[in-house]
PDB file of N, CA and C in Angstrom:
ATOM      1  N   UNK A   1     -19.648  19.780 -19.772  1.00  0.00           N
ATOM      2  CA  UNK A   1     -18.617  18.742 -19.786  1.00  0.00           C
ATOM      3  C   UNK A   1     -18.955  17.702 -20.846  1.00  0.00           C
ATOM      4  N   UNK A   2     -17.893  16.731 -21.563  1.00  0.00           N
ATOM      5  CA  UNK A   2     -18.422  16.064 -22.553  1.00  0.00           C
ATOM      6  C   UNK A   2     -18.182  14.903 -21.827  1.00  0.00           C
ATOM      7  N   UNK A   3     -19.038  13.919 -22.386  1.00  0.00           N
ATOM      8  CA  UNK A   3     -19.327  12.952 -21.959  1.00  0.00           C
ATOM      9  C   UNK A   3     -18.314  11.768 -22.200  1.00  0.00           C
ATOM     10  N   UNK A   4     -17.071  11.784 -22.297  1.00  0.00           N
ATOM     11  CA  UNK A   4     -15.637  10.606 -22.615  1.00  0.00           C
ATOM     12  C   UNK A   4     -15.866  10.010 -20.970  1.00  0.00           C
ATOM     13  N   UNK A   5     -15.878   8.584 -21.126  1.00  0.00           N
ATOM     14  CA  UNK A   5     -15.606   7.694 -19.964  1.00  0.00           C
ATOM     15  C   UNK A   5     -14.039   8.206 -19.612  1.00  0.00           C
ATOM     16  N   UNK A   6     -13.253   7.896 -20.187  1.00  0.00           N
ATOM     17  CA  UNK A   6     -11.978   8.382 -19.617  1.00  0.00           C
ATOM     18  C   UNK A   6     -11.637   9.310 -19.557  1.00  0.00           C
ATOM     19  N   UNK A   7     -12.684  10.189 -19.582  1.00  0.00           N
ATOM     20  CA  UNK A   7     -12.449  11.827 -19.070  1.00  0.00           C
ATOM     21  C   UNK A   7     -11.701  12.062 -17.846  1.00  0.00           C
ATOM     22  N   UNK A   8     -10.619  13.127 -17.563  1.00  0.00           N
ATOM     23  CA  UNK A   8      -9.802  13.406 -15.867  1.00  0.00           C
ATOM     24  C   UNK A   8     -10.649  13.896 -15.467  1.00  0.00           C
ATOM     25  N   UNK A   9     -11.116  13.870 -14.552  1.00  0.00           N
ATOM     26  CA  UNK A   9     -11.886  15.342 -13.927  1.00  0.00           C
ATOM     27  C   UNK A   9     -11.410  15.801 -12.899  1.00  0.00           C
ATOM     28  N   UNK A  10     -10.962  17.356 -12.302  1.00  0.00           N
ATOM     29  CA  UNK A  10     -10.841  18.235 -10.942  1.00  0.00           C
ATOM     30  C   UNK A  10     -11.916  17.844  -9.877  1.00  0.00           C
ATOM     31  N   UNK A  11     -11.166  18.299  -9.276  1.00  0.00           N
ATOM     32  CA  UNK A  11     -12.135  18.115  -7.589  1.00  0.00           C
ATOM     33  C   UNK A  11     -12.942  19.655  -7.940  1.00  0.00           C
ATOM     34  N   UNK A  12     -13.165  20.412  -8.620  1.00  0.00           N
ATOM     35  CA  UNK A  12     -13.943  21.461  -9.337  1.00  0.00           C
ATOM     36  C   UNK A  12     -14.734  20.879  -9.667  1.00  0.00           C
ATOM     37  N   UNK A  13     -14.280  20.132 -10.706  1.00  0.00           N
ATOM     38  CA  UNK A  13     -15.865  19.278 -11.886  1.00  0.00           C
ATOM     39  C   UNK A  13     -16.182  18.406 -11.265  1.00  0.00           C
ATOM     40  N   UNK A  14     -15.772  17.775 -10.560  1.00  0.00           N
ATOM     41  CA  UNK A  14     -16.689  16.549  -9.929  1.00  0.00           C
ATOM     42  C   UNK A  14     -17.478  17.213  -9.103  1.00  0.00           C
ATOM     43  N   UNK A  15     -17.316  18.351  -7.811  1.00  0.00           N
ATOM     44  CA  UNK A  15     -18.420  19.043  -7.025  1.00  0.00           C
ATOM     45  C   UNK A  15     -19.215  19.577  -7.469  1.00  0.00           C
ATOM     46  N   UNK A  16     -19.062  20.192  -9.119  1.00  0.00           N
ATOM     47  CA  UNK A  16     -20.231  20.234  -9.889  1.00  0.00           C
ATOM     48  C   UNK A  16     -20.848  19.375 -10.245  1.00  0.00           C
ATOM     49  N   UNK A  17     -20.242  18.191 -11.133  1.00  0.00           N
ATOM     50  CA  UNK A  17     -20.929  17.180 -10.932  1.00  0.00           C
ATOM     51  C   UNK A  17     -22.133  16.501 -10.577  1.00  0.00           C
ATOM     52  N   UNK A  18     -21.696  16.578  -8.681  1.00  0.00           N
ATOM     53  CA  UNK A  18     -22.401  15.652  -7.890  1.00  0.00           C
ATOM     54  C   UNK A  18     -23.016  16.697  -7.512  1.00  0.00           C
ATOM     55  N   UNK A  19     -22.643  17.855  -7.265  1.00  0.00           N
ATOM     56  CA  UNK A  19     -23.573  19.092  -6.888  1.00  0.00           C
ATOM     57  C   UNK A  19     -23.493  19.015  -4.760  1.00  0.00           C
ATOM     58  N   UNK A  20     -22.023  19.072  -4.810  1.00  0.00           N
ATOM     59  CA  UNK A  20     -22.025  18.988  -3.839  1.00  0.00           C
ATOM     60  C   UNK A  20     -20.075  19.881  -3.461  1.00  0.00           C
ATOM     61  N   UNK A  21     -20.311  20.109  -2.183  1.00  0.00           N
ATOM     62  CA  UNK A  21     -19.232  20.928  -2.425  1.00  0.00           C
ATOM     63  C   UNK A  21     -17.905  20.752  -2.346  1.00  0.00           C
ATOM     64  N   UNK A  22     -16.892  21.096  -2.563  1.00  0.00           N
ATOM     65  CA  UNK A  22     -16.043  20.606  -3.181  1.00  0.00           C
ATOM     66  C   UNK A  22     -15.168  19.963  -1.606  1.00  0.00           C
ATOM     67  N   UNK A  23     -15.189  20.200  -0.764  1.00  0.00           N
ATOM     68  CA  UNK A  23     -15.100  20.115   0.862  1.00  0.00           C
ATOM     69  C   UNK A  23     -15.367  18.730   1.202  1.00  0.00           C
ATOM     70  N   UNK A  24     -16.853  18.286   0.521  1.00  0.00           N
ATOM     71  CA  UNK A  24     -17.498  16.814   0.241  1.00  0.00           C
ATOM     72  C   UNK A  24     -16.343  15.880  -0.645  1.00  0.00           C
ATOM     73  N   UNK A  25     -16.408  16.390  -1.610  1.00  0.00           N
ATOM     74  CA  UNK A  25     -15.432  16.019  -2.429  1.00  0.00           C
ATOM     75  C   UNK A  25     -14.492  15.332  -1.858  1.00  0.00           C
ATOM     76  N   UNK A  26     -13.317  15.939  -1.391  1.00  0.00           N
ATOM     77  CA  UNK A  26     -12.224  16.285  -1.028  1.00  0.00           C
ATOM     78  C   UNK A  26     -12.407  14.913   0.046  1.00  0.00           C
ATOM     79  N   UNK A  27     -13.100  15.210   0.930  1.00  0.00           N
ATOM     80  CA  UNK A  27     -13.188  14.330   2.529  1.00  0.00           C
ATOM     81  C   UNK A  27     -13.334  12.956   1.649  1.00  0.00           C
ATOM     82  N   UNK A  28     -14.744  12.718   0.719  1.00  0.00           N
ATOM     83  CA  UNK A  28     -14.651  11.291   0.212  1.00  0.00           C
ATOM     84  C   UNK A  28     -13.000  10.529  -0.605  1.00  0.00           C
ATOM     85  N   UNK A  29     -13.061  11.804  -0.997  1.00  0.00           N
ATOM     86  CA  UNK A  29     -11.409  10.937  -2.238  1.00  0.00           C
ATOM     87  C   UNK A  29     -11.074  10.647  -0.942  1.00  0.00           C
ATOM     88  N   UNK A  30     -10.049  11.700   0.324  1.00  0.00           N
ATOM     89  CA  UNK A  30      -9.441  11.306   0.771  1.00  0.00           C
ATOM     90  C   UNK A  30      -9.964   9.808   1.839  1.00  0.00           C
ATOM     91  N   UNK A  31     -11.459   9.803   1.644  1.00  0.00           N
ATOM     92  CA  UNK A  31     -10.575   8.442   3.010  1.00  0.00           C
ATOM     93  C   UNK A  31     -11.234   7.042   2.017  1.00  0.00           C
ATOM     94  N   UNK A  32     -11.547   7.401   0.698  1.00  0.00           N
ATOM     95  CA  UNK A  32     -11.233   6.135  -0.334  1.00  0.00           C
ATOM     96  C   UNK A  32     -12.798   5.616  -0.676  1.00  0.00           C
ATOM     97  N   UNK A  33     -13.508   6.673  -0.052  1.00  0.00           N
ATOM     98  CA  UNK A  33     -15.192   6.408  -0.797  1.00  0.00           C
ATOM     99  C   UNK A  33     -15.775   6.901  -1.723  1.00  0.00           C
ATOM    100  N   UNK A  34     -14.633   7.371  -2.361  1.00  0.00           N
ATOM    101  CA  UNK A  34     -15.079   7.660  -3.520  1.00  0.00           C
ATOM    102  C   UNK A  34     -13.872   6.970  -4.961  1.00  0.00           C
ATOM    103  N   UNK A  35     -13.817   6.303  -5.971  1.00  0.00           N
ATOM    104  CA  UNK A  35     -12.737   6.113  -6.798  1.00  0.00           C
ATOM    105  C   UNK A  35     -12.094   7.857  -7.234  1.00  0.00           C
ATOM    106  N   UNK A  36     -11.107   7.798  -6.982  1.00  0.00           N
ATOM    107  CA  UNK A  36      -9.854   8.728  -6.954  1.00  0.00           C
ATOM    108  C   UNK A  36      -8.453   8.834  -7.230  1.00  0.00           C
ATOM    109  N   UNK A  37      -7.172   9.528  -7.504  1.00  0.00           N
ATOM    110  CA  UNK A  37      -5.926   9.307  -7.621  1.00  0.00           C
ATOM    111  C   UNK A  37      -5.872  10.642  -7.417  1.00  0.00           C
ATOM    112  N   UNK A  38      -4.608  10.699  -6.830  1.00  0.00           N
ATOM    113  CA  UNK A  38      -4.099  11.666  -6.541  1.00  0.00           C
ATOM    114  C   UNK A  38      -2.491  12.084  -7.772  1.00  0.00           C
ATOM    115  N   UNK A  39      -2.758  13.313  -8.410  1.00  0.00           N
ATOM    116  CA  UNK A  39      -1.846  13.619  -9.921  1.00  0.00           C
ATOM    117  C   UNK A  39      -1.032  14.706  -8.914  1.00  0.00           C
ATOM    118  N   UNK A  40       0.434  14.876  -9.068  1.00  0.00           N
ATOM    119  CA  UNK A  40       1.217  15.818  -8.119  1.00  0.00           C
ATOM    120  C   UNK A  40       0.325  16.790  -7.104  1.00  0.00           C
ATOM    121  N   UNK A  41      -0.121  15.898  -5.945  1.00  0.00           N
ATOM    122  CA  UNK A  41      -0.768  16.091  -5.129  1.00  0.00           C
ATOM    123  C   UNK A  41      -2.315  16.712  -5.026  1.00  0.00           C
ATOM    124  N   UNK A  42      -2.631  16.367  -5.828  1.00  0.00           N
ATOM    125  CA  UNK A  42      -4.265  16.933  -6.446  1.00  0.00           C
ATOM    126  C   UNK A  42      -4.800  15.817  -6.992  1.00  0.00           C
ATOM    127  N   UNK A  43      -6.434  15.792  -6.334  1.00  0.00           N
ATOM    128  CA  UNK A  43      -7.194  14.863  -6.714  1.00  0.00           C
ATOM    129  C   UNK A  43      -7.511  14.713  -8.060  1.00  0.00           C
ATOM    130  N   UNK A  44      -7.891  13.580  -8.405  1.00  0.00           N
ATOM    131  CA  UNK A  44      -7.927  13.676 -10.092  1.00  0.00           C
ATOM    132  C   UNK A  44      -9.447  12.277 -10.018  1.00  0.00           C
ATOM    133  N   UNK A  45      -9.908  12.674 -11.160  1.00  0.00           N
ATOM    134  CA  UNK A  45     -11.260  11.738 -10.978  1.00  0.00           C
ATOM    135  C   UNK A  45     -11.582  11.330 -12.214  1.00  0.00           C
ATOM    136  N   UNK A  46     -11.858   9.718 -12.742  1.00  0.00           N
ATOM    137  CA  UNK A  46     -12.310   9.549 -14.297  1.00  0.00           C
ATOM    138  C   UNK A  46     -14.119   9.461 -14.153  1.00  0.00           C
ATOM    139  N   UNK A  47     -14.140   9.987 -15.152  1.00  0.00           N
ATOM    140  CA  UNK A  47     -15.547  10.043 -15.158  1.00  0.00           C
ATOM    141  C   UNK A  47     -16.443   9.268 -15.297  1.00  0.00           C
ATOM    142  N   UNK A  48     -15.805   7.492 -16.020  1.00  0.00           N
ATOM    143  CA  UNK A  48     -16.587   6.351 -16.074  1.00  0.00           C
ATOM    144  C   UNK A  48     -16.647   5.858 -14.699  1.00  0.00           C
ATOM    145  N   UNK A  49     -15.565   5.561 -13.950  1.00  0.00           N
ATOM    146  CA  UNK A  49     -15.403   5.279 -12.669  1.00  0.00           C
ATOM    147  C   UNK A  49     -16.536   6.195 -11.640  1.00  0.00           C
ATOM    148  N   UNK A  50     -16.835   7.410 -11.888  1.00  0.00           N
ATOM    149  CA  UNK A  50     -17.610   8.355 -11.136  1.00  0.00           C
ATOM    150  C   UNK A  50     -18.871   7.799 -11.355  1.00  0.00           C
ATOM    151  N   UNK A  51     -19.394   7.462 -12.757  1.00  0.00           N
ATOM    152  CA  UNK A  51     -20.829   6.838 -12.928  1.00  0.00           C
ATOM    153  C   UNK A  51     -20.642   5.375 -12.268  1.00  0.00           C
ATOM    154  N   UNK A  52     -19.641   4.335 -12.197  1.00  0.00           N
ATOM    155  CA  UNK A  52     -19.928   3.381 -11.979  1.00  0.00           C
ATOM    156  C   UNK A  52     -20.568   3.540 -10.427  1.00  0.00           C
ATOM    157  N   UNK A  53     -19.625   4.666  -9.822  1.00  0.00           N
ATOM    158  CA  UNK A  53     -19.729   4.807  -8.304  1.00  0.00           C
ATOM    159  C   UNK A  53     -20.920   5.254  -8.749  1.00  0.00           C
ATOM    160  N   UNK A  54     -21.273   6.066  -8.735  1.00  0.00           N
ATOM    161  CA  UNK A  54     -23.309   6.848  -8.694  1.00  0.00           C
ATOM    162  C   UNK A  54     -23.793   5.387  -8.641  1.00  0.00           C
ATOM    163  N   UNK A  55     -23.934   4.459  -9.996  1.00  0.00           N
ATOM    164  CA  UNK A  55     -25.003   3.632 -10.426  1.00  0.00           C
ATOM    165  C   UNK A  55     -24.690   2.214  -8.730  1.00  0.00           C
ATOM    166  N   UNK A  56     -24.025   2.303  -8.319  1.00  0.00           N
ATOM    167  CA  UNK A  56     -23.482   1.423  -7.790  1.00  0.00           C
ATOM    168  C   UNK A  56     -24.113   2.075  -5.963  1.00  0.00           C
ATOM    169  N   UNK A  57     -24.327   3.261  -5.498  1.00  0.00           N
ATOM    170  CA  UNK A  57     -24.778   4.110  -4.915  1.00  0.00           C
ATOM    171  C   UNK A  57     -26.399   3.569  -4.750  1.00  0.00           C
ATOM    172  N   UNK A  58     -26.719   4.453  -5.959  1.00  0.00           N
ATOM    173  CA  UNK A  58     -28.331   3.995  -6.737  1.00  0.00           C
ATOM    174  C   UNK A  58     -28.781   3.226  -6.235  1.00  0.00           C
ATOM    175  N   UNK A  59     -27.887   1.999  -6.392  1.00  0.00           N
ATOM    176  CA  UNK A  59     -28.112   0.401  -6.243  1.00  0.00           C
ATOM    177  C   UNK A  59     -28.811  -0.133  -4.932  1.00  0.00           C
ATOM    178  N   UNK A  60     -27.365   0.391  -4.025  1.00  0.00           N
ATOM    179  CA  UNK A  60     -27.409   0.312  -2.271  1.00  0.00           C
ATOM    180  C   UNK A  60     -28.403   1.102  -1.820  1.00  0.00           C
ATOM    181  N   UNK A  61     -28.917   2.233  -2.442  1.00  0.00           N
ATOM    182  CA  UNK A  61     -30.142   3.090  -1.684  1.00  0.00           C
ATOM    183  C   UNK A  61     -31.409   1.873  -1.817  1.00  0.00           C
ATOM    184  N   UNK A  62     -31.560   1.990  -3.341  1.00  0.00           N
ATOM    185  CA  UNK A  62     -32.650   1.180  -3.456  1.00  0.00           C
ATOM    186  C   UNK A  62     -33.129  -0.087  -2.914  1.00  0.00           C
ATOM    187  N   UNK A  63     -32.047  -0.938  -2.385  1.00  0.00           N
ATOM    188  CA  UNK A  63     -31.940  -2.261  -1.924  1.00  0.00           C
ATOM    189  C   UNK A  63     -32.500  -2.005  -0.791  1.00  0.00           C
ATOM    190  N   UNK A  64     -31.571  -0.841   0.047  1.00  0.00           N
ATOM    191  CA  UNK A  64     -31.700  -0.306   1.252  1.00  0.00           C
ATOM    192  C   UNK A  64     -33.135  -0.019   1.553  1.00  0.00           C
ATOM    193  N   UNK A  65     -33.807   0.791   0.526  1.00  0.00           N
ATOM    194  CA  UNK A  65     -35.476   1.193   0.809  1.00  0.00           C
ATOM    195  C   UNK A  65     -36.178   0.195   0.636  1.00  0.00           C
ATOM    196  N   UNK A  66     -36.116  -1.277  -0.287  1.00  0.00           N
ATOM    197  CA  UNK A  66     -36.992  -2.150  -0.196  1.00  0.00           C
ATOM    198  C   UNK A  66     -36.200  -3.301   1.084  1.00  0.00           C
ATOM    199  N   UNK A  67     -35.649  -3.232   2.020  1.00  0.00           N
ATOM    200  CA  UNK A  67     -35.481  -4.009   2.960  1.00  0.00           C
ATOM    201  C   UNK A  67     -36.241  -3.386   3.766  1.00  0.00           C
ATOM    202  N   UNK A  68     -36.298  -1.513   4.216  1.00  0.00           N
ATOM    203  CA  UNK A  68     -37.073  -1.190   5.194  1.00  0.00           C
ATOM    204  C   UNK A  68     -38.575  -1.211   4.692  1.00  0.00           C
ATOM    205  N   UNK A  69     -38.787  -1.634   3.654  1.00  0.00           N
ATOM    206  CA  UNK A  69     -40.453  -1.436   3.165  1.00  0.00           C
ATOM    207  C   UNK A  69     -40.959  -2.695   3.868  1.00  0.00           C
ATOM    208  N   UNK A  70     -40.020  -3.685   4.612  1.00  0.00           N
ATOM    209  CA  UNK A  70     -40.942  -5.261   4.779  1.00  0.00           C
ATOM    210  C   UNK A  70     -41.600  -5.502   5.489  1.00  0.00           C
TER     211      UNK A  70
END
């Protein structure tokens, strides 16, 4: 995949992606935990928005592991 922030991506390429299956996928777009739109009834995903979500993820784990480290 090339790397354009405003890349579309399928609920295909994003479960590659994240490496997770497309079932995962699907359940997050639909109940809005993941950034998503729906294009004549099919999920559709930009790919800058997908990293912001990861780095933003990242974020909350890490915070998360140094609160239980105290």
């Amino acid at each position: 995949m090339s790397e354009k922030p405003d890349e579309i991506l399928t609920i295909d390429e994003v479960a590659a992606y994240l490496k997770a299956s497309k079932r995962t996928v699907y359940r997050l777009a639909a109940s809005g935990k993941i950034p998503a739109f729906k294009l004549g009834g099919s999920w559709r995903f930009r790919r800058g928005e997908l990293g912001q979500w990861i780095a933003s993820r990242i974020g909350k784990a890490t915070m998360d592991d140094d609160e239980g480290a105290e």
